[in-house]
Protein backbone atom coordinates (compact mmCIF):
# COMPACT_ATOMS: atom_id res chain seq x y z
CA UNK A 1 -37.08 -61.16 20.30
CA UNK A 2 -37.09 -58.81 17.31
CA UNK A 3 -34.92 -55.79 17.25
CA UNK A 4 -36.71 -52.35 17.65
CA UNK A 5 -37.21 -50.37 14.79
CA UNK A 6 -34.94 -47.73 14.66
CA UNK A 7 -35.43 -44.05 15.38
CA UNK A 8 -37.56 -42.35 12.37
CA UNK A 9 -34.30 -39.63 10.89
CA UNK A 10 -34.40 -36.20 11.45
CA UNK A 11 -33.52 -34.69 8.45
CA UNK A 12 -31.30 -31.42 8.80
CA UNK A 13 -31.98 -28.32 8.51
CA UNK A 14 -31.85 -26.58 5.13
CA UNK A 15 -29.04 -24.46 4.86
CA UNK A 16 -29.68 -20.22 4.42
CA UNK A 17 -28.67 -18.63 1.55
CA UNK A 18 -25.89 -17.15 3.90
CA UNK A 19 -24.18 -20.10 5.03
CA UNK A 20 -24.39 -21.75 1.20
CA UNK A 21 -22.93 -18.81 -0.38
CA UNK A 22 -20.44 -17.55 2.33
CA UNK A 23 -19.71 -19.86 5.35
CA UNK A 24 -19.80 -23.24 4.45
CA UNK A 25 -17.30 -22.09 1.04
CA UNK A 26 -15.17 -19.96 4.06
CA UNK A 27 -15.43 -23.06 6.19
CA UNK A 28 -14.43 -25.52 3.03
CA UNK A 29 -11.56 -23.65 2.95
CA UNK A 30 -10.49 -24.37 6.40
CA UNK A 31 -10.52 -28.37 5.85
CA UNK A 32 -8.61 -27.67 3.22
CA UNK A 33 -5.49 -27.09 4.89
CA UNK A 34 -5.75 -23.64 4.37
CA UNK A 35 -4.67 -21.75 7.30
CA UNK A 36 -7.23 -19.25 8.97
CA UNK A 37 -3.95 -16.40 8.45
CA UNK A 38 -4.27 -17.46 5.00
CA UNK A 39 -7.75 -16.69 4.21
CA UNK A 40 -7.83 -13.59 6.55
CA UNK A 41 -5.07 -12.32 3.88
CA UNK A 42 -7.40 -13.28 1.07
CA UNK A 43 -10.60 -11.65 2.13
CA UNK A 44 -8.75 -8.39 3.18
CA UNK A 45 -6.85 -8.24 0.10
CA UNK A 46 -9.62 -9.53 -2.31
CA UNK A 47 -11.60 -6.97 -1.37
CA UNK A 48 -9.37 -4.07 -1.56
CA UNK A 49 -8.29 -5.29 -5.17
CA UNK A 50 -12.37 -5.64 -5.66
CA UNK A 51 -12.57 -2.05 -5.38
CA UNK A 52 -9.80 -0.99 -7.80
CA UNK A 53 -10.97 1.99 -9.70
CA UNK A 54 -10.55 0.67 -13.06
CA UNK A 55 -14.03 -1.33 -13.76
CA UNK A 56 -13.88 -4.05 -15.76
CA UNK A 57 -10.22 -4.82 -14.49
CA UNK A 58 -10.72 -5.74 -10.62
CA UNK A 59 -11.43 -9.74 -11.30
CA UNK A 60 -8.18 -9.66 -13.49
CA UNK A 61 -6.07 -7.83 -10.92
CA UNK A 62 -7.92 -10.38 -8.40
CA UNK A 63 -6.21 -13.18 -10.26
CA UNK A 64 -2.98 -11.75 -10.74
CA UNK A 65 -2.56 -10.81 -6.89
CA UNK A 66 -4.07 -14.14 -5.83
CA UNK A 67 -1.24 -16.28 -7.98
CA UNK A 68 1.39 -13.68 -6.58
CA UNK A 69 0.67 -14.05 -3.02
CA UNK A 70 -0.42 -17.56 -3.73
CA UNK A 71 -4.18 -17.38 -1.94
CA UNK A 72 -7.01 -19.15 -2.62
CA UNK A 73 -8.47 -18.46 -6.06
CA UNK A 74 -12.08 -19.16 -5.56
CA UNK A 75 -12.31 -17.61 -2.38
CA UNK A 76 -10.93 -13.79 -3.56
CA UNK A 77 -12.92 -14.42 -6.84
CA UNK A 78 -16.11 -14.92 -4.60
CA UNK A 79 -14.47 -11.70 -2.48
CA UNK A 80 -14.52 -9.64 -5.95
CA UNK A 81 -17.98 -10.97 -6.85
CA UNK A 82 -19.53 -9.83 -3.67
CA UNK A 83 -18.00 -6.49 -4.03
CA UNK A 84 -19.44 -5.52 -6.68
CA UNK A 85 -22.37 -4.08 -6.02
CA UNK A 86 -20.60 -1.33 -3.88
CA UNK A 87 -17.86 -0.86 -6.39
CA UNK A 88 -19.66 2.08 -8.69
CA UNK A 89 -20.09 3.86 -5.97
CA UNK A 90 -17.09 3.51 -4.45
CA UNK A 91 -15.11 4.55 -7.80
CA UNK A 92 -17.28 7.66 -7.67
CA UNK A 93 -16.26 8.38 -3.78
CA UNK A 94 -12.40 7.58 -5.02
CA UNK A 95 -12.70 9.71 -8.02
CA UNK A 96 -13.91 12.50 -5.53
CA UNK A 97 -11.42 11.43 -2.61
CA UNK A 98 -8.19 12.29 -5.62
CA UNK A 99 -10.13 15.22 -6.54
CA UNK A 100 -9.73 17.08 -3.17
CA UNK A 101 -6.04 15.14 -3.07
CA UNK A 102 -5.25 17.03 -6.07
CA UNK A 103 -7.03 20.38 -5.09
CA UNK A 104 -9.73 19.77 -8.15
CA UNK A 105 -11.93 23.20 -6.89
CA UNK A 106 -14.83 21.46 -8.15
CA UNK A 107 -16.90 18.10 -8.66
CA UNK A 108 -16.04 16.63 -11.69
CA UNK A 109 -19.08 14.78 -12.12
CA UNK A 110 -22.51 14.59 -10.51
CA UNK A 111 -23.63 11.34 -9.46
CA UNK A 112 -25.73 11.37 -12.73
CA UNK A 113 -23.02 12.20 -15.05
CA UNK A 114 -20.95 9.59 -13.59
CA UNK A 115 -23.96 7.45 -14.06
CA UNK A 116 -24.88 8.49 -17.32
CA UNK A 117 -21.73 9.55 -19.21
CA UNK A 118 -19.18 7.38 -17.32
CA UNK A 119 -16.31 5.21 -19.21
CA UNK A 120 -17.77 1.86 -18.24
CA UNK A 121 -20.99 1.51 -20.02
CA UNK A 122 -19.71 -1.74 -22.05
CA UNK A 123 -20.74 -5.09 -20.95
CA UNK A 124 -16.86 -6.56 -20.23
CA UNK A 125 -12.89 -5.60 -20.72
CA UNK A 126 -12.52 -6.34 -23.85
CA UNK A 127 -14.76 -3.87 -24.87
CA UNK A 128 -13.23 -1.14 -22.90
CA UNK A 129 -10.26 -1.65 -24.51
CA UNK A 130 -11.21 -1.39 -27.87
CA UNK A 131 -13.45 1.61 -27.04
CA UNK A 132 -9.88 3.25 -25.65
CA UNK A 133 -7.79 1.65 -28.59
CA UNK A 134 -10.30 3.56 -31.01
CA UNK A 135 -10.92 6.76 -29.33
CA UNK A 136 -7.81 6.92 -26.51
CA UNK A 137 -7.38 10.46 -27.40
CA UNK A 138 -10.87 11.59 -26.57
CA UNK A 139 -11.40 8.60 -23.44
CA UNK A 140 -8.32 10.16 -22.04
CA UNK A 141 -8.88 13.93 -22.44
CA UNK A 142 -12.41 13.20 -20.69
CA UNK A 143 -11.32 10.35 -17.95
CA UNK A 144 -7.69 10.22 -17.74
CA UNK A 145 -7.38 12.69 -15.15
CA UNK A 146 -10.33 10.78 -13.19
CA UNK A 147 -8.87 7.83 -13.71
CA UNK A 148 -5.70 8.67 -12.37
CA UNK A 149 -7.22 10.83 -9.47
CA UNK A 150 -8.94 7.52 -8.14
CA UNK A 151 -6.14 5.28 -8.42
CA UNK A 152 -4.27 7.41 -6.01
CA UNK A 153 -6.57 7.34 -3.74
CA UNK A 154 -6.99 3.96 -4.20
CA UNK A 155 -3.45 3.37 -3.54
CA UNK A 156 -3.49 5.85 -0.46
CA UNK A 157 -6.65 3.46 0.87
CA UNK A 158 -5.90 -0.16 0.26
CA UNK A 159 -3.17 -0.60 2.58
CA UNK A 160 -5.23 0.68 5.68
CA UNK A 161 -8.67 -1.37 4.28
CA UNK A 162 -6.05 -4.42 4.09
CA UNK A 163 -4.89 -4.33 7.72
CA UNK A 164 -8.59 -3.39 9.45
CA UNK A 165 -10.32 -5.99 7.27
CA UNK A 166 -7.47 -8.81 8.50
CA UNK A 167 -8.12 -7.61 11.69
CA UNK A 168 -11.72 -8.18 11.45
CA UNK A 169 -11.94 -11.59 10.05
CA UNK A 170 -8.71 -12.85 11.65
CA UNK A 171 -9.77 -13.54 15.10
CA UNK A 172 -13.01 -15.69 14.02
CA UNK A 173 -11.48 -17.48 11.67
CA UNK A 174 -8.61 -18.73 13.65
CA UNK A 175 -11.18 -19.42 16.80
CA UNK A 176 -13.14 -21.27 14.08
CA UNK A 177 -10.20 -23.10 13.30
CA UNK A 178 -9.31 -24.07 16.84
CA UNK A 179 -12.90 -25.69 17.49
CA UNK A 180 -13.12 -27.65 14.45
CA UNK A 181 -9.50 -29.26 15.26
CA UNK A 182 -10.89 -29.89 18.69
CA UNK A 183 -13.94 -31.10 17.01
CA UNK A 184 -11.68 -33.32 14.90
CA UNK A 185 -9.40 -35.04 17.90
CA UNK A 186 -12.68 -35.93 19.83
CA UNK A 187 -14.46 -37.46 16.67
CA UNK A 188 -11.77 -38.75 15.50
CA UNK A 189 -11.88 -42.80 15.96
CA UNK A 190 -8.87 -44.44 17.65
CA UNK A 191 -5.80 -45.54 15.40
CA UNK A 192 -5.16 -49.47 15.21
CA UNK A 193 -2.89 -50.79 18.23
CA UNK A 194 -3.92 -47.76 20.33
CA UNK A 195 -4.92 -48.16 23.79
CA UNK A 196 -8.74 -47.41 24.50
């Protein structure tokens, strides 16, 4: 008698671009070792550091905070990647934000100005520092005051985005964690000299 032939395979389901790109490198994490506290901490504080006012200097200050506080260096670079579509506009809602800090009467820029005249037209940081190593006097005189306006409020704003954001993402991510360590212990095939 001849064996039947086994079942044809079902092939899985391609993956979206949202679980290539975010969950399953989120999820990689956690079989890491990586705790979910861990990469709660990195998301919240990626993203804050994402939106430093500065452009051109958030992946840098991404790197140095992620060696400091020792979190996961792909992870808050992918963070800082993803935030960057929202960052212009949020240094133009920071530069506004220090301007009523600081009692500026006035705009200082229309969104177009910003657009069109801001300090961050060169294609990476090198380039903005040579641009302020040539002309510092003049960069400074027109976006110093900016500059430092935004950082403030940047500084006033991180700590608060830091704590909602790890209260977001904590909770799933540890509940995440739980069920795939469940997942592991049932899946997980007896050790040798084990009873049944």
């Amino acid at each position: 008698m001849t064996d039947p032939a086994p079942p044809p395979s079902v092939s899985a389901p391609k993956p979206t671009f949202w679980q290539r790109r975010i969950a399953h490198p989120i999820v990689g994490q956690l079989t890491q070792g990586i705790t979910p506290e861990k990469i709660a901490l990195t998301i919240s504080v990626g993203s804050a550091c994402a939106f430093f006012p500065i452009l051109g200097t958030a992946a840098l200050l991404c790197l140095i905070v992620g060696i400091a506080l020792k979190l996961n260096q792909p992870l808050i670079q992918l963070i800082n990647a993803l935030c960057s579509l929202p960052h212009l506009v949020s240094v133009y809602a920071l530069i506004r934000l220090g301007d009523l800090i600081f009692g500026v009467p006035r705009p200082r820029f229309t969104i177009r100005e910003f657009i069109t005249h801001r300090p961050h037209t060169f294609p990476n940081l090198w380039a903005i520092v040579l641009a302020v190593w040539r002309d510092h006097s003049i960069y400074f005189h027109r976006f110093g005051a900016a500059a430092l306006h935004a950082l403030v409020a940047w500084a006033l704003i991180a700590p608060f985005w830091i704590l909602l954001i790890h209260r977001l993402v904590y909770p799933p991510l540890k509940r995440a964690a739980l069920k795939r360590g469940a997942f592991r212990l049932i899946a997980a095939p007896p050790e040798a000299g084990s009873p049944p």
